[in-house]
C-alpha atoms as a PDB file:
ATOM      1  CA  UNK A   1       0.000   0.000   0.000  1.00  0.00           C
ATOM      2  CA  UNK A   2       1.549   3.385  -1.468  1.00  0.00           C
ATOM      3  CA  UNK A   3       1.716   6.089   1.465  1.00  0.00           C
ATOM      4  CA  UNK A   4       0.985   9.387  -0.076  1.00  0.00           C
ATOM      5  CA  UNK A   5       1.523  12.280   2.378  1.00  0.00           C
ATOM      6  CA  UNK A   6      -1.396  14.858   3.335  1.00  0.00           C
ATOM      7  CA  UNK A   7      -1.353  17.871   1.207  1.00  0.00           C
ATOM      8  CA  UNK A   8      -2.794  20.887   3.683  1.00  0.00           C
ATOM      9  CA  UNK A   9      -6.446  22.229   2.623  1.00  0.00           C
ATOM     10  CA  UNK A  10      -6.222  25.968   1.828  1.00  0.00           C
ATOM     11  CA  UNK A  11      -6.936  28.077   4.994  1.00  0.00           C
ATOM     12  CA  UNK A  12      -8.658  31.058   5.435  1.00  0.00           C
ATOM     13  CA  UNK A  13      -6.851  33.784   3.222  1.00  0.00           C
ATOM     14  CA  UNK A  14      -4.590  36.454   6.343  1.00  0.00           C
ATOM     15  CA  UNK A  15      -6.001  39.215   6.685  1.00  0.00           C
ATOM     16  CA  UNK A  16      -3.959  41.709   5.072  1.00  0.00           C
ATOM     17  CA  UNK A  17      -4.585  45.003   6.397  1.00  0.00           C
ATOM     18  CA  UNK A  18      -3.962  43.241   9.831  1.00  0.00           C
ATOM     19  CA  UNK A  19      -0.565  42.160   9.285  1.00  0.00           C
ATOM     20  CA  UNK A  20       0.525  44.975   7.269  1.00  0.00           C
ATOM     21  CA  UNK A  21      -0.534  47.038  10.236  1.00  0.00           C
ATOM     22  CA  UNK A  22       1.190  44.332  12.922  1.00  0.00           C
ATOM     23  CA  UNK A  23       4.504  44.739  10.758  1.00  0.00           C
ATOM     24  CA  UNK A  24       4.516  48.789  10.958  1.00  0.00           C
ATOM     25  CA  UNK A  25       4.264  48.488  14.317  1.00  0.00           C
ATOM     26  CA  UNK A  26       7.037  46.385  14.772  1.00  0.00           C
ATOM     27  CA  UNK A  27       8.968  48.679  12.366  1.00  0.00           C
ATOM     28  CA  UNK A  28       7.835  51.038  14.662  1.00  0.00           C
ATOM     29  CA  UNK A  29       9.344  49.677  17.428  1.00  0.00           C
ATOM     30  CA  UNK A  30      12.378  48.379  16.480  1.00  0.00           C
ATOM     31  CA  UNK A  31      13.101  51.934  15.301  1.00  0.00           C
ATOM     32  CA  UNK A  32      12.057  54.073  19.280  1.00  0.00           C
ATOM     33  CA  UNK A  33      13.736  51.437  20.746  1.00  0.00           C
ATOM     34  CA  UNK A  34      17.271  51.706  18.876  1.00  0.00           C
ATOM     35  CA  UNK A  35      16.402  55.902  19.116  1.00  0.00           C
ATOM     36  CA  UNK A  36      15.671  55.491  22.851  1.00  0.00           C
ATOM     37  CA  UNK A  37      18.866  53.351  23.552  1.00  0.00           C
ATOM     38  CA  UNK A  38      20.953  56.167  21.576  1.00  0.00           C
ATOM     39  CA  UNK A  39      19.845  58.377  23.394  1.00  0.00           C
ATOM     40  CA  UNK A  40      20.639  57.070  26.658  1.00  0.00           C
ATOM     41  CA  UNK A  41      24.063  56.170  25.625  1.00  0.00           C
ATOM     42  CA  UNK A  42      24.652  60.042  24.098  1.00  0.00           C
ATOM     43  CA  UNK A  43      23.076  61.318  26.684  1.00  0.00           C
ATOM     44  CA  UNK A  44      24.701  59.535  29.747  1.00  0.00           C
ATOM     45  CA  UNK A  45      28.380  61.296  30.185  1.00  0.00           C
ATOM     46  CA  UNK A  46      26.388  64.759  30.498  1.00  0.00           C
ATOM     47  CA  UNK A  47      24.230  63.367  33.119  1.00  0.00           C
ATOM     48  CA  UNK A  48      26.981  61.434  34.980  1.00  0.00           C
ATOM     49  CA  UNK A  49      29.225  64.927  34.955  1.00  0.00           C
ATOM     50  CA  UNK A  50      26.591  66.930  36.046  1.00  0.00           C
ATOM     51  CA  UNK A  51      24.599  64.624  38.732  1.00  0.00           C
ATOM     52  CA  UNK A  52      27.196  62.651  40.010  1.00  0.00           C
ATOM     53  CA  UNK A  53      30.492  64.392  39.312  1.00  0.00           C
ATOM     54  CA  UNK A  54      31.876  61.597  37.252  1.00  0.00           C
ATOM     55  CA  UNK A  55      34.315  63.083  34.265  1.00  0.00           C
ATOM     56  CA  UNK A  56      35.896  59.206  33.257  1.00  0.00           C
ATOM     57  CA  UNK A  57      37.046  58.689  29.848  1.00  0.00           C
ATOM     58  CA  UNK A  58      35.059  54.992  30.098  1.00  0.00           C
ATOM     59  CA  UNK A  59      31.687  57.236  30.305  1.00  0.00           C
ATOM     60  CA  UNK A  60      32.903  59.032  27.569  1.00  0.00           C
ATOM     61  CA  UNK A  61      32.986  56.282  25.190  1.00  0.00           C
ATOM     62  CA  UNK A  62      28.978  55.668  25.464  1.00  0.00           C
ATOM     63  CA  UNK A  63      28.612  58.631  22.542  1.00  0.00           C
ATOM     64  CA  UNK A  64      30.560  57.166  20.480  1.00  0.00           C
ATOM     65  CA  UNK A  65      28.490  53.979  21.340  1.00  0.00           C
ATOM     66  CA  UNK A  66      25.618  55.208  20.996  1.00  0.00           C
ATOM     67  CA  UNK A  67      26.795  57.007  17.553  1.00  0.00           C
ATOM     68  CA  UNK A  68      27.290  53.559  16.265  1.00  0.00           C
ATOM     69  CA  UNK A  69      23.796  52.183  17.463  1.00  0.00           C
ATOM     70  CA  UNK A  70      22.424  55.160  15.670  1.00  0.00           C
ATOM     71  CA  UNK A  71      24.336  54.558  12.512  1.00  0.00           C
ATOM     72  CA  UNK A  72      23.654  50.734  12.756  1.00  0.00           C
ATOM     73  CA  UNK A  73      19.640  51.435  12.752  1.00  0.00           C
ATOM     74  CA  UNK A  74      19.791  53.910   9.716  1.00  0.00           C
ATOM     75  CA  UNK A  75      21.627  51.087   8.198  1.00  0.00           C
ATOM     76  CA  UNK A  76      19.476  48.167   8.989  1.00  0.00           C
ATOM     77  CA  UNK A  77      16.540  50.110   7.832  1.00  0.00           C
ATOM     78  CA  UNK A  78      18.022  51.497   3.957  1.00  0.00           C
ATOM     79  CA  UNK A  79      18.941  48.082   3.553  1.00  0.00           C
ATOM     80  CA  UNK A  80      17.488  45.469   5.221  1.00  0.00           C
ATOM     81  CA  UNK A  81      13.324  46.459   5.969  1.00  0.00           C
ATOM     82  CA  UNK A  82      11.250  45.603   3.202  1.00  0.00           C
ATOM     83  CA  UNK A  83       7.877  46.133   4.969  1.00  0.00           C
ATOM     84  CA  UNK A  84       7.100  49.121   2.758  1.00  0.00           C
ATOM     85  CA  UNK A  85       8.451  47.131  -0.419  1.00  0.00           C
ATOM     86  CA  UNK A  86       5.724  44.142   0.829  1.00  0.00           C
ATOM     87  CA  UNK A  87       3.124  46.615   0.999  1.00  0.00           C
ATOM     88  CA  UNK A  88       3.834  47.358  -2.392  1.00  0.00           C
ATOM     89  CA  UNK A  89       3.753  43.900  -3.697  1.00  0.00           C
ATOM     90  CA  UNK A  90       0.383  43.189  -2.102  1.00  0.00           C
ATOM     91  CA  UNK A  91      -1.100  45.675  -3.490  1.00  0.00           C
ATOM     92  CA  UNK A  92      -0.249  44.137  -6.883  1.00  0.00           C
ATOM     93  CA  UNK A  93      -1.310  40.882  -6.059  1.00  0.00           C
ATOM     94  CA  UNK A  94      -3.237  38.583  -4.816  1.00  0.00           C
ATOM     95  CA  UNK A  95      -2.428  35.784  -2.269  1.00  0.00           C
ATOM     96  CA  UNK A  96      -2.403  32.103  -3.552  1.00  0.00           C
ATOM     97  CA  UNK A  97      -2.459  29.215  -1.052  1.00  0.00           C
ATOM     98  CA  UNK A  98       1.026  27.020  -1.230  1.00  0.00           C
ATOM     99  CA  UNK A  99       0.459  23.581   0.303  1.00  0.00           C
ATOM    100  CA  UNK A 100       4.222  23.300   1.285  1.00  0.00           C
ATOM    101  CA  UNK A 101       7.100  25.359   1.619  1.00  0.00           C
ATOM    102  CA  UNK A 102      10.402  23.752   2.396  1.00  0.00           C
ATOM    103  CA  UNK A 103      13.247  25.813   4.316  1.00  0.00           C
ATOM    104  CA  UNK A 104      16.626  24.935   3.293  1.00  0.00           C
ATOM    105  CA  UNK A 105      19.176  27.069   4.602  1.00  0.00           C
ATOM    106  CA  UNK A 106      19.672  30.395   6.995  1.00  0.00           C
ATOM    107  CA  UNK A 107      22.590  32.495   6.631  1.00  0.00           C
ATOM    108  CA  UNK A 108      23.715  35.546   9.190  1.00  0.00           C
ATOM    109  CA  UNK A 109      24.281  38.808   6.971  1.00  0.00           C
ATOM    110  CA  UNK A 110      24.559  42.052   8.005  1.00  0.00           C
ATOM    111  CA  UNK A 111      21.146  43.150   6.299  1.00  0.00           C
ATOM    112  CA  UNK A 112      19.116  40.791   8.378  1.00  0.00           C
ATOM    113  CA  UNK A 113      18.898  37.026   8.301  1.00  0.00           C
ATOM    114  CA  UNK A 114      18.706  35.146   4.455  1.00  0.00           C
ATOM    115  CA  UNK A 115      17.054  32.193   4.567  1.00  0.00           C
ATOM    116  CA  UNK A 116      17.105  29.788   1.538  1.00  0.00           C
ATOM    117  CA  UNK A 117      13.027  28.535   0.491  1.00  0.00           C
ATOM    118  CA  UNK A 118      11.327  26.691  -2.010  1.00  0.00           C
ATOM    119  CA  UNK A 119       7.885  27.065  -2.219  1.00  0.00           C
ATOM    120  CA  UNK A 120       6.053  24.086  -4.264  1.00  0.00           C
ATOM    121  CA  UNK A 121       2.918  24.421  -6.155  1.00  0.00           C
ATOM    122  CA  UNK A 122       0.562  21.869  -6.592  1.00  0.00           C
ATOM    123  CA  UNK A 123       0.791  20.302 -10.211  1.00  0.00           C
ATOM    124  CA  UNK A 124       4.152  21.961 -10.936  1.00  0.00           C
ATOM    125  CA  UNK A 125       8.077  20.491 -10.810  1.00  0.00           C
ATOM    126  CA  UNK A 126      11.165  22.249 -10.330  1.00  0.00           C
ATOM    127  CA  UNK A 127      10.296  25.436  -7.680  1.00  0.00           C
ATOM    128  CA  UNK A 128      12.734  27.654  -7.622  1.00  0.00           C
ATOM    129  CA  UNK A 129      14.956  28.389  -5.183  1.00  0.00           C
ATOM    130  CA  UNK A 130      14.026  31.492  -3.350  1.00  0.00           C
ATOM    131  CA  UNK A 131      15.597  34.095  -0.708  1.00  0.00           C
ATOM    132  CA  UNK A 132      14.049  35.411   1.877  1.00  0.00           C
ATOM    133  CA  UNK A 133      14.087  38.163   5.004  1.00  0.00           C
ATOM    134  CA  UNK A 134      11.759  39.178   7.189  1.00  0.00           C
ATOM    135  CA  UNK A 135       9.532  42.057   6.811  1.00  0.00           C
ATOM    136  CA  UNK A 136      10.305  44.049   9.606  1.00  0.00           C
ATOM    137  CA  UNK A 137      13.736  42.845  10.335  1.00  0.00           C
ATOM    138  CA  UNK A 138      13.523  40.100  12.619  1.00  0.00           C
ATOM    139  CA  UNK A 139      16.250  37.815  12.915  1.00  0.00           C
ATOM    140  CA  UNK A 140      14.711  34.476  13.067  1.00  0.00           C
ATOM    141  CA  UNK A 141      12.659  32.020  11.474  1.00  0.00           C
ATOM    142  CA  UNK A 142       9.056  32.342  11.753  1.00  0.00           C
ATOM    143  CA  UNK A 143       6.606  29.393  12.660  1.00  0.00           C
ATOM    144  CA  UNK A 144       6.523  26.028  11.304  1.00  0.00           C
ATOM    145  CA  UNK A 145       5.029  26.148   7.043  1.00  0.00           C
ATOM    146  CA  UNK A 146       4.161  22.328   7.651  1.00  0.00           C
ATOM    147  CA  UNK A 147       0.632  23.716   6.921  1.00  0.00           C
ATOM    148  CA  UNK A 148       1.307  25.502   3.963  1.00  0.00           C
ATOM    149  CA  UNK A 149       1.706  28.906   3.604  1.00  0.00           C
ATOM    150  CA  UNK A 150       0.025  32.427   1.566  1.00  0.00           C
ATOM    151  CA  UNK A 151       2.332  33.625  -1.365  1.00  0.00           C
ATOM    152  CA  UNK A 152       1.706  37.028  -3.522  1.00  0.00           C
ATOM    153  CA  UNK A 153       3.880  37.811  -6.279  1.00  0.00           C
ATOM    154  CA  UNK A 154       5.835  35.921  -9.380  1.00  0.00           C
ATOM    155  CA  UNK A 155       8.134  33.574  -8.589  1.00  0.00           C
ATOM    156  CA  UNK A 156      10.586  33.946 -11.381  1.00  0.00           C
ATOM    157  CA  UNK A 157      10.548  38.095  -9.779  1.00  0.00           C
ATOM    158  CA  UNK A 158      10.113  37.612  -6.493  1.00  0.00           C
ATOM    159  CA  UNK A 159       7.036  37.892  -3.886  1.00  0.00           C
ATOM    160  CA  UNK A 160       5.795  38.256  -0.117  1.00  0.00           C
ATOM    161  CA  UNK A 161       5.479  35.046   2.041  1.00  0.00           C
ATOM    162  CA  UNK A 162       2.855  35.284   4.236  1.00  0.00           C
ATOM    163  CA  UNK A 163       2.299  32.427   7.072  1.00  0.00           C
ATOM    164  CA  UNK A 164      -0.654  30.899   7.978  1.00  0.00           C
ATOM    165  CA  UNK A 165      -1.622  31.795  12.201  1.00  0.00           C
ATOM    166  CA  UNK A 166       0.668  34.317  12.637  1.00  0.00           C
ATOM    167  CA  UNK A 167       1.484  37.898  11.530  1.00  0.00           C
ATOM    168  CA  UNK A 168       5.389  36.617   9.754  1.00  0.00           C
ATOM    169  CA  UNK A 169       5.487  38.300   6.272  1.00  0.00           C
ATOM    170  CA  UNK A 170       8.896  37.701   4.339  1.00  0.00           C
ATOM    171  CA  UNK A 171      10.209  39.283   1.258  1.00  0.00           C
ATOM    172  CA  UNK A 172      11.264  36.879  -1.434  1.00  0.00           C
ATOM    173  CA  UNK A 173      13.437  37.358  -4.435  1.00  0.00           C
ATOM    174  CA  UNK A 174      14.687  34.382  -6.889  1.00  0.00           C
ATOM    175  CA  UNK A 175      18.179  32.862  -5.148  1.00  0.00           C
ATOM    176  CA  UNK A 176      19.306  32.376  -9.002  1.00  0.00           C
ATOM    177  CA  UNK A 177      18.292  35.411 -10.354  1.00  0.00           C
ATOM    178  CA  UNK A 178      19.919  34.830 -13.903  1.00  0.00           C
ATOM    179  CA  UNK A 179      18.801  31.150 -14.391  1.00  0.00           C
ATOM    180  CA  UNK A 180      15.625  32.617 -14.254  1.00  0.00           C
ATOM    181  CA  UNK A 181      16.085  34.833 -16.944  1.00  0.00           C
ATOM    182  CA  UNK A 182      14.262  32.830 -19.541  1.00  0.00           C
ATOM    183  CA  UNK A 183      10.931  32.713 -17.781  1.00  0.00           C
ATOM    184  CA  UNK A 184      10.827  36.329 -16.957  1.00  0.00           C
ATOM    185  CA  UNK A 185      11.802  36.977 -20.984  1.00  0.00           C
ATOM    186  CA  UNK A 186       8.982  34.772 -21.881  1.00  0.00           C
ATOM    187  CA  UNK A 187       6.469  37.137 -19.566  1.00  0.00           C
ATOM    188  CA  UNK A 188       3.858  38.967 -21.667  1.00  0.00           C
ATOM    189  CA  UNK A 189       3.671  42.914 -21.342  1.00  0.00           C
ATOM    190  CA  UNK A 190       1.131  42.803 -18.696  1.00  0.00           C
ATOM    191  CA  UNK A 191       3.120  40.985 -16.507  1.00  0.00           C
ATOM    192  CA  UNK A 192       6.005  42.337 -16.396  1.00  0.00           C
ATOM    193  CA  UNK A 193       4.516  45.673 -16.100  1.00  0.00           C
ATOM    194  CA  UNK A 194       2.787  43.968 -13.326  1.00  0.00           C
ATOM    195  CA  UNK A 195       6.163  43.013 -11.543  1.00  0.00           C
ATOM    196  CA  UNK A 196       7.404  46.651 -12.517  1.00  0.00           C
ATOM    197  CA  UNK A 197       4.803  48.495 -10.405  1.00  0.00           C
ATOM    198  CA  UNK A 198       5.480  46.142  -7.931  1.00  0.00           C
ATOM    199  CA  UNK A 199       8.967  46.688  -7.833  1.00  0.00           C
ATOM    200  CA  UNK A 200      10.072  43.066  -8.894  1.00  0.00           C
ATOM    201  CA  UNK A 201      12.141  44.106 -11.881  1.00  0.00           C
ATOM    202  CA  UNK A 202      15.293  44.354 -10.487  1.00  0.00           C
ATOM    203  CA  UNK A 203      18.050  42.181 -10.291  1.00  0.00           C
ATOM    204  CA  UNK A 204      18.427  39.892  -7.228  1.00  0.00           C
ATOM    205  CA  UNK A 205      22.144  40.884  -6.317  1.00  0.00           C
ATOM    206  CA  UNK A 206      20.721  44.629  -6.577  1.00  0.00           C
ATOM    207  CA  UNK A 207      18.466  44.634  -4.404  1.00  0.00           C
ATOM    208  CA  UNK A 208      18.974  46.299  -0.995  1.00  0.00           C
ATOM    209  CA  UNK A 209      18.381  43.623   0.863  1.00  0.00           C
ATOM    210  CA  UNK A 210      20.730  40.971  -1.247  1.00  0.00           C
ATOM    211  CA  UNK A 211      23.224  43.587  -2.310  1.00  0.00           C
ATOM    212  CA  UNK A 212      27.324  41.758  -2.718  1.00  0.00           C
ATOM    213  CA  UNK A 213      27.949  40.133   0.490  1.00  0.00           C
ATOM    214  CA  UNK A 214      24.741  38.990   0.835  1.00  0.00           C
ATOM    215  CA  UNK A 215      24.528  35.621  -1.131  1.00  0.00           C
ATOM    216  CA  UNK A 216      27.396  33.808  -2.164  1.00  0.00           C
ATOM    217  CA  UNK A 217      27.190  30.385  -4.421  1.00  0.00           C
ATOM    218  CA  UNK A 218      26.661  27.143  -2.285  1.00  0.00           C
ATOM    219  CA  UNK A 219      25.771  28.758   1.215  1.00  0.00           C
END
């Protein structure tokens, strides 16, 4: 007797509007709290001079500490938040149901965590490889896609990951951007324009998020 493994029924489609809004916020957050802590760090050598009489060159060297953290957010936030570049891809189109994505690989970068994805659809061989970073910035994986998970976009451009029970939204971009050249060639006019308003059209190693340093063959 042949075992043939459950494929997930379709949930309920996320609701959008709610997770977009659940992403912001965390945007939001990430950003007071890296403004709040440079503060604090800036600030500290004025307060410890004037309230407690300390003049040490070790309490000196929180504003140059907290000049880093500061520089460190504005950096993390050019290149590695793509919740306004999700919002812009949802706009453009609509989510379809995945039954299974697989998670291959996770790499450290400085521009947030790259994780390594295929996402299968039903009917279809050879997925492509995709890469993908959280929304907001988060350096981890979200929960388990053994349920299947919500995908809007083009594959052979890119897209937004969306997981089922949870507010996780990734931003996805081919891993093999010029392998995939032939299928985006073969595109009609509508959709590429499609993928242009949506901001798909670029180049995978040009994006912010994956600029050089970001991918490298076999990781």
């Amino acid at each position: 007797m042949t075992y043939e493994p459950r494929t997930p029924e379709p949930l309920e489609a996320p609701d959008l509007a709610r997770i977009l809004r659940a992403n912001y916020r965390s945007l939001a957050t990430f950003i007071a709290l890296r403004l709040l802590l440079t503060a604090v760090l800036i600030a500290t050598p004025a307060a410890a001079d004037r309230l407690l009489g300390l003049d040490s060159f070790f309490i000196a060297l929180c504003i140059p500490a907290g000049m880093f953290v500061f520089l460190f957010t504005a950096y993390r936030l050019v290149y590695g938040i793509r919740v306004f570049q999700c919002a812009r891809v949802l706009r453009g189109y609509p989510l379809t149901f995945h039954p299974r994505v697989i998670r291959k690989r996770e790499r450290w970068t400085k521009y947030g965590d790259v994780l390594e994805v295929r996402v299968t659809t039903r009917g279809q061989h050879g997925a492509p490889l995709m890469l993908a970073v959280s929304a907001a910035g988060h350096r981890r994986w979200p929960e388990s896609t053994d349920e299947g998970a919500w995908v809007a976009g083009d594959l052979p451009f890119g897209g937004v990951l969306v997981l089922p029970g949870n507010k996780s939204m990734l931003f996805m971009k081919p891993a093999h951007w010029d392998k995939l050249a032939r299928q985006r060639e073969q595109a009609d006019a509508e959709r590429v324009a499609r993928a242009e308003r949506a901001g798909l059209t670029r180049k995978t190693t040009q994006a912010w998020i994956f600029k050089s340093g970001a991918h490298q063959p076999g990781w």
